[in-house]
N, C-alpha and C. Protein backbone atom coordinates (compact mmCIF):
# COMPACT_ATOMS: atom_id res chain seq x y z
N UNK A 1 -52.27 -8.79 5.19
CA UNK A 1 -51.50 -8.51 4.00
C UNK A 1 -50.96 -7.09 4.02
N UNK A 2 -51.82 -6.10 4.79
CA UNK A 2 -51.16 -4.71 4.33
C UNK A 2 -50.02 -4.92 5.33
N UNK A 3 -50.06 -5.40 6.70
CA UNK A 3 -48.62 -5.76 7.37
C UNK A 3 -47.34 -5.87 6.34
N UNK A 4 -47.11 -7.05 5.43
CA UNK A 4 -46.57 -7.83 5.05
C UNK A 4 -46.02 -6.09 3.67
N UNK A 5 -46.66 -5.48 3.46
CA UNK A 5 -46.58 -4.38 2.38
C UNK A 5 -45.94 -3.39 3.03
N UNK A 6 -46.31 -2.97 4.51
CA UNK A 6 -46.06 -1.98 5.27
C UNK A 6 -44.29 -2.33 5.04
N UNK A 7 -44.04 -3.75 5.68
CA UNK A 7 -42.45 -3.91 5.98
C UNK A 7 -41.90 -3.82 4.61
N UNK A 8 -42.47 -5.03 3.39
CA UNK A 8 -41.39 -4.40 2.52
C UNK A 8 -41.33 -2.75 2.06
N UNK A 9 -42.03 -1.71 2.16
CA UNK A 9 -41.84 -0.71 2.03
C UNK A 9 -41.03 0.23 2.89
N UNK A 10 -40.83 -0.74 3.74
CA UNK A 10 -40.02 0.42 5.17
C UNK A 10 -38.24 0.26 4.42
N UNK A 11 -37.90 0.69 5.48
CA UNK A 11 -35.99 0.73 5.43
C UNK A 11 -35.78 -0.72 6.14
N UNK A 12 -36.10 -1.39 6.40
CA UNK A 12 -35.94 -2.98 6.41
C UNK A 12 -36.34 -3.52 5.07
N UNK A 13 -37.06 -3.31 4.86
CA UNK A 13 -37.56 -4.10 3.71
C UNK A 13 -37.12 -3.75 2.38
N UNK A 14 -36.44 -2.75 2.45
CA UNK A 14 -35.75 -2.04 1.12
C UNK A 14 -34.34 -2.64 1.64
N UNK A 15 -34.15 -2.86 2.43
CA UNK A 15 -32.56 -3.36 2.92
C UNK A 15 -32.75 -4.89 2.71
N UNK A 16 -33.33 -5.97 2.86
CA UNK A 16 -33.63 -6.82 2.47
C UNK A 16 -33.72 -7.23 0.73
N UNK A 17 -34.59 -6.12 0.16
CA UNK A 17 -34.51 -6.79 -1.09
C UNK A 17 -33.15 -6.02 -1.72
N UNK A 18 -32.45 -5.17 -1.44
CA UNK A 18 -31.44 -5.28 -1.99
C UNK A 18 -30.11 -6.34 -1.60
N UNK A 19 -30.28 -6.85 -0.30
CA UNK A 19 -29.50 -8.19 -0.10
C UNK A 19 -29.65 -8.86 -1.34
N UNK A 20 -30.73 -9.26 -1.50
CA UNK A 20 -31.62 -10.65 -2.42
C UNK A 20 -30.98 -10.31 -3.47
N UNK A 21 -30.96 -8.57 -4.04
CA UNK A 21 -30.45 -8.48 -5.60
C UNK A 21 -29.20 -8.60 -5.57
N UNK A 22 -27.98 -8.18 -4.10
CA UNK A 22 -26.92 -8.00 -4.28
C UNK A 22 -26.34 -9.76 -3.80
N UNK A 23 -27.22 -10.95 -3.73
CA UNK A 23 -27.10 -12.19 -3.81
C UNK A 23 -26.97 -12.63 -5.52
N UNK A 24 -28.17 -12.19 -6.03
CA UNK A 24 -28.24 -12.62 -7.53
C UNK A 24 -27.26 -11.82 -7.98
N UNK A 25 -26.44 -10.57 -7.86
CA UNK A 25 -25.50 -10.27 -8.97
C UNK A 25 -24.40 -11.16 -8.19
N UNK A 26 -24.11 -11.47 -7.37
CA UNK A 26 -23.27 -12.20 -6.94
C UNK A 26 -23.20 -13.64 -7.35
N UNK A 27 -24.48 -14.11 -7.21
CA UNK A 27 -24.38 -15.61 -8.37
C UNK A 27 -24.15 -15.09 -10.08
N UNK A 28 -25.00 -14.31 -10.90
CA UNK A 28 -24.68 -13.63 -11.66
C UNK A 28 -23.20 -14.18 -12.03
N UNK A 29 -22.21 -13.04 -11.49
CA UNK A 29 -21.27 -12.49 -12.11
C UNK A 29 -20.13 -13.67 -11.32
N UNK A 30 -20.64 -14.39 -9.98
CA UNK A 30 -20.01 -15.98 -10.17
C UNK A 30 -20.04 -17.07 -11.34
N UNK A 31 -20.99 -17.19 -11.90
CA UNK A 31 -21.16 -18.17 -12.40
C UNK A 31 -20.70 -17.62 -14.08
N UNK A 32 -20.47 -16.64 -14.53
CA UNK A 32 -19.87 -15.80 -15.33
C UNK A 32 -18.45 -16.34 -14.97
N UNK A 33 -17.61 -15.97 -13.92
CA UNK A 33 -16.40 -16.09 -13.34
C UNK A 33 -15.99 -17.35 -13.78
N UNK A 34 -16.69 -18.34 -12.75
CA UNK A 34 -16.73 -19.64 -13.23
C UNK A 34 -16.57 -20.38 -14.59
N UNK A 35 -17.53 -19.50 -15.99
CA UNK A 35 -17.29 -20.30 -16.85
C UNK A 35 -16.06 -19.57 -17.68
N UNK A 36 -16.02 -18.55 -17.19
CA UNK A 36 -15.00 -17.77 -18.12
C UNK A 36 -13.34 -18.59 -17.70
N UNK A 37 -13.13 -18.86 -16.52
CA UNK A 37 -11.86 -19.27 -15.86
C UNK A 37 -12.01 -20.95 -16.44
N UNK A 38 -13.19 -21.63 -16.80
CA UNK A 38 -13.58 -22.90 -16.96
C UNK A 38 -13.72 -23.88 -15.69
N UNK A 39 -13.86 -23.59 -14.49
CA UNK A 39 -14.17 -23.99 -13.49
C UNK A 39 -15.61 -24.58 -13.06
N UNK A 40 -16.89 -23.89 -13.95
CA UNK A 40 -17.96 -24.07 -13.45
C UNK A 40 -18.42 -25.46 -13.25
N UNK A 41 -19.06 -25.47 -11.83
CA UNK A 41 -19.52 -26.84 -11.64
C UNK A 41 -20.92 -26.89 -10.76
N UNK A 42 -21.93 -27.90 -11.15
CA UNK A 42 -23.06 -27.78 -11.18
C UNK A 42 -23.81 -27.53 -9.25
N UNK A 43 -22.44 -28.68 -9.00
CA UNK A 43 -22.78 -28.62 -7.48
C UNK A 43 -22.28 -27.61 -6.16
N UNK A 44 -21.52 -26.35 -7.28
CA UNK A 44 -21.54 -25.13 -6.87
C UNK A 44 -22.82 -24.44 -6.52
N UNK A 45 -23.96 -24.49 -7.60
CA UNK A 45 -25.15 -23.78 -7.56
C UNK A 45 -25.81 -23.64 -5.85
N UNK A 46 -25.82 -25.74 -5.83
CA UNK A 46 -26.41 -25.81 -4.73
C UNK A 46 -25.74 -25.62 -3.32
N UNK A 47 -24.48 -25.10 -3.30
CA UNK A 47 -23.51 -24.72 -2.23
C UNK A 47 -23.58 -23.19 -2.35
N UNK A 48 -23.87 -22.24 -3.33
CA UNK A 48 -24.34 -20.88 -3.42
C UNK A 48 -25.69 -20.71 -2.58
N UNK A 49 -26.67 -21.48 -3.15
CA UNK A 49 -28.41 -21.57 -2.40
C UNK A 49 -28.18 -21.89 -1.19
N UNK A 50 -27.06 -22.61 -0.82
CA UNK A 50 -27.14 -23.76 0.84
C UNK A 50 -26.28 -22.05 1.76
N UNK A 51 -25.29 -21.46 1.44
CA UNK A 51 -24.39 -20.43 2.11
C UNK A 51 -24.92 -19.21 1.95
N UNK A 52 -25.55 -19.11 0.97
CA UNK A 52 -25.62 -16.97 0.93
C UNK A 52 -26.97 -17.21 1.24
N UNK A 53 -28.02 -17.88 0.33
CA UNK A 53 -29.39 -17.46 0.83
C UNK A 53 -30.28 -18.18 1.75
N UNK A 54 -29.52 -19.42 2.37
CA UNK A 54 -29.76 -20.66 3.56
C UNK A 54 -28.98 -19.80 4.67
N UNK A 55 -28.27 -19.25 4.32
CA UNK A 55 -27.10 -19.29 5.04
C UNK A 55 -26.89 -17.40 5.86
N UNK A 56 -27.25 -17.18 4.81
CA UNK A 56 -26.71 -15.64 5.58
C UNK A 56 -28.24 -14.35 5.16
N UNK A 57 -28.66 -14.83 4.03
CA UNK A 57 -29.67 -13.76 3.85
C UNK A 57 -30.94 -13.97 4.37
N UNK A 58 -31.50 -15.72 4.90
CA UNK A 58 -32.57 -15.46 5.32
C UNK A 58 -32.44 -15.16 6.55
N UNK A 59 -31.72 -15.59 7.46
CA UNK A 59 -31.06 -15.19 8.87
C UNK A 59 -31.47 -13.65 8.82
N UNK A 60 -30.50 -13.16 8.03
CA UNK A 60 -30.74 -11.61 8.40
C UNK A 60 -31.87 -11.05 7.88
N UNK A 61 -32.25 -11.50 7.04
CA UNK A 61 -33.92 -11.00 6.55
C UNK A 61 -34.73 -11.43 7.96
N UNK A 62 -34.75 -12.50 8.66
CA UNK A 62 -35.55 -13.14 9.91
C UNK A 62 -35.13 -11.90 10.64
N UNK A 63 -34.19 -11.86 10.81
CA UNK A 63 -33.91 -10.82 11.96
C UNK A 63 -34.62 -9.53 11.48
N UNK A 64 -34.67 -8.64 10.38
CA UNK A 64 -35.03 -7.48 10.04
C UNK A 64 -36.57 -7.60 10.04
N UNK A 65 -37.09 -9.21 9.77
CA UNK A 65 -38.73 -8.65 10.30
C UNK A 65 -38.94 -8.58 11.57
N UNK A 66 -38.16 -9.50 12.40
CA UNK A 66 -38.41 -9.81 13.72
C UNK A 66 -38.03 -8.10 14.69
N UNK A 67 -37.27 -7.06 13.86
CA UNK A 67 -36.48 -6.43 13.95
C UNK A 67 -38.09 -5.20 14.34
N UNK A 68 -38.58 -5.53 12.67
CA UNK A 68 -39.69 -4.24 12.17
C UNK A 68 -40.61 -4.32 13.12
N UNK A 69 -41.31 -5.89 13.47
CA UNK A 69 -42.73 -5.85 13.62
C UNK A 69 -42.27 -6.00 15.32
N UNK A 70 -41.37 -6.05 16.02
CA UNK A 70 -40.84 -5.97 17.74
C UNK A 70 -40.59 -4.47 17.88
N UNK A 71 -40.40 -3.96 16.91
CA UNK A 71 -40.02 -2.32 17.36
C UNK A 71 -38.61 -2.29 18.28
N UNK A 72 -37.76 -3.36 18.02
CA UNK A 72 -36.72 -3.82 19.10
C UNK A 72 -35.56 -2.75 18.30
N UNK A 73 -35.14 -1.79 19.39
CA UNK A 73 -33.87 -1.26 18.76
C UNK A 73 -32.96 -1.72 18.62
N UNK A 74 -32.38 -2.90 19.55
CA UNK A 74 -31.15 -3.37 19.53
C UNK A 74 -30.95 -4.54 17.96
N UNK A 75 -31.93 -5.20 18.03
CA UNK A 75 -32.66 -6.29 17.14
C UNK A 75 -32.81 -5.25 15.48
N UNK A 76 -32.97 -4.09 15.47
CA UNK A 76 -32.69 -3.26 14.65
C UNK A 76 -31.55 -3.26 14.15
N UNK A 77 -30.88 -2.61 14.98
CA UNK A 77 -29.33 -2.33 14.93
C UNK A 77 -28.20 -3.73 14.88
N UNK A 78 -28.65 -4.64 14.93
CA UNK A 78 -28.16 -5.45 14.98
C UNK A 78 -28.73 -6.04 13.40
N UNK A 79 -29.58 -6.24 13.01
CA UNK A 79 -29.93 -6.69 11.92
C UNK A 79 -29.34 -5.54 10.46
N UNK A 80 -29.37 -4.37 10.91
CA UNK A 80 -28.59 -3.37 10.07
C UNK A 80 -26.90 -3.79 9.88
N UNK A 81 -26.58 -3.91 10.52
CA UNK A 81 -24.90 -4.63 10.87
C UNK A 81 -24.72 -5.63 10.18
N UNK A 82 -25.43 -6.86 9.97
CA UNK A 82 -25.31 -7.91 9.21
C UNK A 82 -25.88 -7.28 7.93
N UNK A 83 -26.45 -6.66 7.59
CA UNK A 83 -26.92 -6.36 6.21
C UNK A 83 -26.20 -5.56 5.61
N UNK A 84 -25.66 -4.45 6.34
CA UNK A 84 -23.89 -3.92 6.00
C UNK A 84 -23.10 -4.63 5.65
N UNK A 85 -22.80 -5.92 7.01
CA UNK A 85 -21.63 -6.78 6.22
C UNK A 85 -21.52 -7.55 4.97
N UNK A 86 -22.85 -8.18 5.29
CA UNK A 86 -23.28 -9.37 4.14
C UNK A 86 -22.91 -8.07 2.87
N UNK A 87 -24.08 -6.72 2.64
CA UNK A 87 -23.27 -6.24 1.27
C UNK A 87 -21.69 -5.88 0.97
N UNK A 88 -21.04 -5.53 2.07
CA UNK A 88 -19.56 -5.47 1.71
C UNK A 88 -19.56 -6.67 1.33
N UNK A 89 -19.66 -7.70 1.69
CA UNK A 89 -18.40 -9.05 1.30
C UNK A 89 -19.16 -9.54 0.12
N UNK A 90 -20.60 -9.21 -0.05
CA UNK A 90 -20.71 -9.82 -1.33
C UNK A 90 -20.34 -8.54 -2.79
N UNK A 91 -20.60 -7.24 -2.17
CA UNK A 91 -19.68 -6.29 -3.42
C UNK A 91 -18.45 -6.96 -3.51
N UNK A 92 -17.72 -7.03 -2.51
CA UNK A 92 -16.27 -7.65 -3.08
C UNK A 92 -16.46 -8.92 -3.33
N UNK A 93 -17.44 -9.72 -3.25
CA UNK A 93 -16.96 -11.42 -3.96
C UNK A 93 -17.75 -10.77 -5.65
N UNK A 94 -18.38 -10.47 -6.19
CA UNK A 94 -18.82 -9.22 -7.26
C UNK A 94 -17.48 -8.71 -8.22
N UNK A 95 -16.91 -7.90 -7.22
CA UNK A 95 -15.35 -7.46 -7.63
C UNK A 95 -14.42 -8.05 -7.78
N UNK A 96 -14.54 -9.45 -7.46
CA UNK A 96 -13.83 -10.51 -7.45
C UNK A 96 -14.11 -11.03 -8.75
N UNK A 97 -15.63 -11.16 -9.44
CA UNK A 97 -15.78 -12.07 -10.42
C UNK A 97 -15.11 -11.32 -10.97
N UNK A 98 -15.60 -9.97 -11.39
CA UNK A 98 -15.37 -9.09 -12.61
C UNK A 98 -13.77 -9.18 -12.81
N UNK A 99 -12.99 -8.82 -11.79
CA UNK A 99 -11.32 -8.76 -11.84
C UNK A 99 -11.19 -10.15 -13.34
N UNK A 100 -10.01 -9.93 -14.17
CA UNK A 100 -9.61 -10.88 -15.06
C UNK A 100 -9.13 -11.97 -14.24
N UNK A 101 -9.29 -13.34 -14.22
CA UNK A 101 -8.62 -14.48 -13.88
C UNK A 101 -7.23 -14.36 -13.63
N UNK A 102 -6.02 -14.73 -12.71
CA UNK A 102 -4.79 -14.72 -12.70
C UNK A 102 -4.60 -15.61 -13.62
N UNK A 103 -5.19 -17.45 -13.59
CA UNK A 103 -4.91 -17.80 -14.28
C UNK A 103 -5.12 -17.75 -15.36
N UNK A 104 -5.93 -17.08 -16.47
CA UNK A 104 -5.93 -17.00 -17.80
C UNK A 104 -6.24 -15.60 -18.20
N UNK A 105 -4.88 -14.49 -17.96
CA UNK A 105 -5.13 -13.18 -18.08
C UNK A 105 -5.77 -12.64 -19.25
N UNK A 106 -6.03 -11.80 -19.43
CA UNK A 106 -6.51 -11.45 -20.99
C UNK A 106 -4.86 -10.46 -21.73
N UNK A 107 -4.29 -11.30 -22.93
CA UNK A 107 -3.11 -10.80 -23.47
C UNK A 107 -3.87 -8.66 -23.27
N UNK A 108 -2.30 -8.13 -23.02
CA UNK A 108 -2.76 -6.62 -23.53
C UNK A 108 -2.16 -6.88 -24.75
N UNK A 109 -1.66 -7.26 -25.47
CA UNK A 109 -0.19 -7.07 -26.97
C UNK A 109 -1.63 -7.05 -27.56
């Protein structure tokens, strides 16, 4: 168990759980998006769970332990890279909710 404490306390493991949070503001402020535009649909949820956290965050979380407890630099550096990208594209899918809808602008008058 202190293993398992050691990593989330390192710079992997702080890079990891901010994936996880910068996943939930991303469902968050989707599913916000969604009902505000009137789009929301249920079998979105499970296509959010199946792509970001099936899909891209446990991958790179696998890699960042496999990363910590191998002492592998490349496996490091490589797991840092995806955890860079994954937060750019999910800040901008984020920046995406927040932006007003094209289709149903908010009047300025």
């Amino acid at each position: 168990m202190e293993q398992v404490t050691e990593f989330v306390n390192s710079t992997g493991g702080l890079a990891v759980k901010g994936a996880l949070i910068a996943a939930f503001l991303d469902f968050a402020f989707g599913v916000f998006a969604a009902f505000r535009d009137g789009t929301f649909a249920v079998d979105a949820l499970a296509a959010f769970v199946r792509k970001h956290l099936l899909g891209r965050v446990f991958p790179i979380s696998l890699m960042a332990i496999v990363a910590f407890y191998s002492n592998d630099g490349f496996m490091t550096a490589a797991a840092a890279a995806a955890l860079t990208a994954y937060a750019a594209e999910t800040l901008g899918s984020v920046y995406d909710s927040i932006r007003t809808s094209t289709s149903n602008p908010i009047p300025t008058d």
